[in-house]
C-alpha atoms as a PDB file:
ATOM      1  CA  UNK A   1      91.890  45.183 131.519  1.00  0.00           C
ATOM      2  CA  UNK A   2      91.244  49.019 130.305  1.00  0.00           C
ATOM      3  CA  UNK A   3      89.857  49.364 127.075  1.00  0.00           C
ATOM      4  CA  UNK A   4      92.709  51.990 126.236  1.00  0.00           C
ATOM      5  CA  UNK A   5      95.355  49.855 127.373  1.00  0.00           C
ATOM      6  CA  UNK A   6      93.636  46.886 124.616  1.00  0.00           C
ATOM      7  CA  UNK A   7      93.553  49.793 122.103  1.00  0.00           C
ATOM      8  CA  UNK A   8      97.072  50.749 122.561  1.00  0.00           C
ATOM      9  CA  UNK A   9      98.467  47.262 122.178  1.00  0.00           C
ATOM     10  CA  UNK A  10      96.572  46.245 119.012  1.00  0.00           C
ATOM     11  CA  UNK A  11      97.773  49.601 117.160  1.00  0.00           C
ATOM     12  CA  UNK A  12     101.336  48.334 118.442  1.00  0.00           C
ATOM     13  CA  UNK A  13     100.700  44.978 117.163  1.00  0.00           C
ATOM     14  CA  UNK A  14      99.584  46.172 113.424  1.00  0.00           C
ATOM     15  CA  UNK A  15     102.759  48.991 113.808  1.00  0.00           C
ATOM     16  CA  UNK A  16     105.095  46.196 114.203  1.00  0.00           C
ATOM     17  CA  UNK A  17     103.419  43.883 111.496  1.00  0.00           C
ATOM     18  CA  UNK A  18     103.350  47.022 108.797  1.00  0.00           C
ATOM     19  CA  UNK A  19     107.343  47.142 109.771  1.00  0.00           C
ATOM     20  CA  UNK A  20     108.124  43.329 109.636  1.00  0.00           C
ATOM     21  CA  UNK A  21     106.223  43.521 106.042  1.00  0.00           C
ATOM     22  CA  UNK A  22     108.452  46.507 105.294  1.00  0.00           C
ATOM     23  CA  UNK A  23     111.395  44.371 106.522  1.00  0.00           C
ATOM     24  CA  UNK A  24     110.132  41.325 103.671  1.00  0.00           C
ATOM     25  CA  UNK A  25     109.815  44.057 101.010  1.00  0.00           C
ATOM     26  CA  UNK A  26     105.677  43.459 101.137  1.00  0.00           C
ATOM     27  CA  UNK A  27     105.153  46.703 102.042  1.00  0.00           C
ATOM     28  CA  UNK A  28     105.861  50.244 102.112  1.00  0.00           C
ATOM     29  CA  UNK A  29     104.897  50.539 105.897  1.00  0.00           C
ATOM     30  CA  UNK A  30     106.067  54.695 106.137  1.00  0.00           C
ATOM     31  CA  UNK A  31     103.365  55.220 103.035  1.00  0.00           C
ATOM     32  CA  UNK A  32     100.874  53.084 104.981  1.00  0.00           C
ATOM     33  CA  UNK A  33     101.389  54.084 108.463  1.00  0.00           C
ATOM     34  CA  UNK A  34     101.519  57.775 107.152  1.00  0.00           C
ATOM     35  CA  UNK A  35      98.299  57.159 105.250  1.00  0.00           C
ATOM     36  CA  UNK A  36      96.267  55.550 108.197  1.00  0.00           C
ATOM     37  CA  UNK A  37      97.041  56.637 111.374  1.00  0.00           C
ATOM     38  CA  UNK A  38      94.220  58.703 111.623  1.00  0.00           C
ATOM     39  CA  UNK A  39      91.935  55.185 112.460  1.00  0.00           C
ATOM     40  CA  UNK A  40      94.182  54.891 115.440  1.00  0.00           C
ATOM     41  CA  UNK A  41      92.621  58.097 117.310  1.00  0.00           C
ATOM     42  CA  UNK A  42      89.062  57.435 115.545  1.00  0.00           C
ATOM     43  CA  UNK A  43      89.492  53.738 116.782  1.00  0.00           C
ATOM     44  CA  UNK A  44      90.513  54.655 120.318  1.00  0.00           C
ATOM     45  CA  UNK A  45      87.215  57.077 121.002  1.00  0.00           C
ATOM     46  CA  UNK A  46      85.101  54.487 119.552  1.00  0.00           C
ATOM     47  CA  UNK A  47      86.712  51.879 121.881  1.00  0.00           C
ATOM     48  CA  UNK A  48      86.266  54.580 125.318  1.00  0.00           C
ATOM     49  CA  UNK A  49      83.075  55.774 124.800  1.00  0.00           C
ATOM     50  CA  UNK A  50      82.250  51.780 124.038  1.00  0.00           C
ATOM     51  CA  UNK A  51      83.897  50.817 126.575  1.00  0.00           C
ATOM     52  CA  UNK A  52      81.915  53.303 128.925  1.00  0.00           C
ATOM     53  CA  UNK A  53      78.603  52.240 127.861  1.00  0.00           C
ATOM     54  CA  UNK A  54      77.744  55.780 126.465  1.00  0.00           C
ATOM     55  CA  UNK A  55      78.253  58.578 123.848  1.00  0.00           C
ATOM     56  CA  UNK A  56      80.715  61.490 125.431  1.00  0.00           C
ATOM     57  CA  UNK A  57      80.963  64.955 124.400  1.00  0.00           C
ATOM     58  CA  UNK A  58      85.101  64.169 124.353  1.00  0.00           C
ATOM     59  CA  UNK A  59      84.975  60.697 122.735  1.00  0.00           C
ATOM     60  CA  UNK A  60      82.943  62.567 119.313  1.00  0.00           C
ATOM     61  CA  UNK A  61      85.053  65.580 119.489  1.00  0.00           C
ATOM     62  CA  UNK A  62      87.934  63.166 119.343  1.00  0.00           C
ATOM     63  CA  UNK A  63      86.689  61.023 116.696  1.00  0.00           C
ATOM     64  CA  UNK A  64      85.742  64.120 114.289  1.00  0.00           C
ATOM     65  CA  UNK A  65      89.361  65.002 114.472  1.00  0.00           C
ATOM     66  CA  UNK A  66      90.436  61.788 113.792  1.00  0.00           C
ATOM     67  CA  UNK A  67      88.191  61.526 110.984  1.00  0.00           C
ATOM     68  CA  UNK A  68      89.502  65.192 109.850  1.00  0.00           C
ATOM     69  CA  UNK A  69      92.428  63.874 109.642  1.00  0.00           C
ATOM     70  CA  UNK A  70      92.130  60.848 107.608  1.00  0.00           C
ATOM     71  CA  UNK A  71      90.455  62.657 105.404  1.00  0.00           C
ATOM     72  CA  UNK A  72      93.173  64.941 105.235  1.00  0.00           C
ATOM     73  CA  UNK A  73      95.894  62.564 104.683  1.00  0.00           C
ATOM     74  CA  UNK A  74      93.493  60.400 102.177  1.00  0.00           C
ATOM     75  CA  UNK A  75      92.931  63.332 100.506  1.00  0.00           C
ATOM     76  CA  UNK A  76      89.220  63.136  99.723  1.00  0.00           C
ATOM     77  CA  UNK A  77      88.977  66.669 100.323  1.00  0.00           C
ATOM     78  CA  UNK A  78      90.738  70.190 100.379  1.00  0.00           C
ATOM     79  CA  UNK A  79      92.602  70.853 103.584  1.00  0.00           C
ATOM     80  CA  UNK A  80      90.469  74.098 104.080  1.00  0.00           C
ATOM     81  CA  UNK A  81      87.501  71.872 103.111  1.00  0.00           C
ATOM     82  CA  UNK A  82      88.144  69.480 105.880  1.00  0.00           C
ATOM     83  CA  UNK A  83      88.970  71.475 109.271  1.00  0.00           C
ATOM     84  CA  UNK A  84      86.419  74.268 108.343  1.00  0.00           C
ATOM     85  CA  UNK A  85      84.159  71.337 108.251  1.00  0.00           C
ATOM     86  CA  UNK A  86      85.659  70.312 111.312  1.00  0.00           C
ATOM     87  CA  UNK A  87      84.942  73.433 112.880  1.00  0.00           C
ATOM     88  CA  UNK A  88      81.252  74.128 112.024  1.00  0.00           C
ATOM     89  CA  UNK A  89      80.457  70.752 113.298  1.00  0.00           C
ATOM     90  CA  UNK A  90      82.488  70.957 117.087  1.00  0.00           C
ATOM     91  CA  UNK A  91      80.620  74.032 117.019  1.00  0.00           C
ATOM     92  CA  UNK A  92      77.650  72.283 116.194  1.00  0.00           C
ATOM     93  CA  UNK A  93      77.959  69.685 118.715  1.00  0.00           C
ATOM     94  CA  UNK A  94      78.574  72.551 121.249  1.00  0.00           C
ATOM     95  CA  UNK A  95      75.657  74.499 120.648  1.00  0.00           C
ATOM     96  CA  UNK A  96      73.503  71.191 120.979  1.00  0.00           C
ATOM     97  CA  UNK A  97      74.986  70.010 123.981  1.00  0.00           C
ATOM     98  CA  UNK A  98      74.766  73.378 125.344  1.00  0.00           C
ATOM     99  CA  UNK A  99      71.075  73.921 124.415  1.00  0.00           C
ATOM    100  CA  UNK A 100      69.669  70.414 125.892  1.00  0.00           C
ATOM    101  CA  UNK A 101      71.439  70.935 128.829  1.00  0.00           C
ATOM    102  CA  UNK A 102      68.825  74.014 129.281  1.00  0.00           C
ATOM    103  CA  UNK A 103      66.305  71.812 128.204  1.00  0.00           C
ATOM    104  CA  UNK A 104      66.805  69.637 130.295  1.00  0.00           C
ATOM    105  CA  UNK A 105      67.130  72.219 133.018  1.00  0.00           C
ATOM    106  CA  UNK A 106      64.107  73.830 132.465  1.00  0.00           C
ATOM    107  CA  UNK A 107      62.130  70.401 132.511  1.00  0.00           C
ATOM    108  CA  UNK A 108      63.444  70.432 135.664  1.00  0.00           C
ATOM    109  CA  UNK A 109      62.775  73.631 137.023  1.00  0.00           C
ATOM    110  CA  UNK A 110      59.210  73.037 135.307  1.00  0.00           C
ATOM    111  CA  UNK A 111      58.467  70.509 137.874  1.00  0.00           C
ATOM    112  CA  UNK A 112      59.369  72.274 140.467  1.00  0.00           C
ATOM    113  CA  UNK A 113      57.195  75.452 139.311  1.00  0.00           C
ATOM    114  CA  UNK A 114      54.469  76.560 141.905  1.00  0.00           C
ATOM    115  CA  UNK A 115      50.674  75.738 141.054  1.00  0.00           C
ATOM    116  CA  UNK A 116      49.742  78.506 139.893  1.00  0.00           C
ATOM    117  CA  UNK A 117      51.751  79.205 137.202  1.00  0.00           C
ATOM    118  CA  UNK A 118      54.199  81.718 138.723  1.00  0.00           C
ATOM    119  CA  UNK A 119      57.901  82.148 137.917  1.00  0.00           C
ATOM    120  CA  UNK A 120      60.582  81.415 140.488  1.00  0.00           C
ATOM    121  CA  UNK A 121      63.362  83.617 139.979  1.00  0.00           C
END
C-alpha cells in the first residue's frame, strides 16, 4: 500500500469524525477543520519522504508551507511575518542544496585531477 494513499485515508477518517462530532453538537468541526488543515500537507511530506527512506528537497519545501500555513491560520504570527519567513528559508534551502551539489562535484572532479596538480578545464 502507498504511503500517500494511507495518508489520504486517515485525513478522511478524522474529516468524517470532526463532522459526525459536528452532527452530535461536540464540535464545531468548520472552526476545527479551518484551524488545522495545515497538519494535513505537513503530515503528508513527513509520511513521503518517510516513506522513501530519505530527506527530499520537495518533501521540506512542502512541509515549510504547510507549517506557514498553520502558523498562519493559528495565528502565532503576522501574515507578512510568516511567508517572508517562508521565503528566506526556501531560499535558504536552495542556496544549500545548490552549493553542496558543487561540493560534491568538485570532490569529484578532485579525484579525477591529474598528478601534478593541473586544472582540467
Amino acid at each position: 500500500m502507498k504511503a500517500s494513499h494511507v495518508w489520504f485515508g486517515f485525513v478522511l477518517v478524522v474529516v468524517g469524525v470532526c463532522g459526525i462530532l459536528d452532527a452530535t453538537g461536540l464540535v464545531d468541526s468548520s472552526q476545527t477543520i479551518g484551524q488545522w488543515w495545515p497538519l494535513a500537507i505537513v503530515g503528508w511530506a513527513l509520511v513521503e519522504m518517510l516513506a522513501a527512506r530519505h530527506v527530499s528537497f520537495g518533501g521540506v519545501v512542502c512541509a515549510a508551507v504547510g507549517l506557514a500555513l498553520l502558523a498562519d491560520e493559528q495565528g502565532w504570527a503576522s501574515e507578512p511575518m510568516v511567508w517572508s519567513g517562508l521565503a528566506v528559508g526556501i531560499g535558504l534551502a536552495i542556496l544549500v542544496r545548490e552549493s553542496a551539489a558543487r561540493l560534491r562535484g568538485d570532490a569529484q572532479n578532485g579525484a579525477n585531477a591529474p598528478a601534478n596538480g593541473a586544472l582540467d578545464v
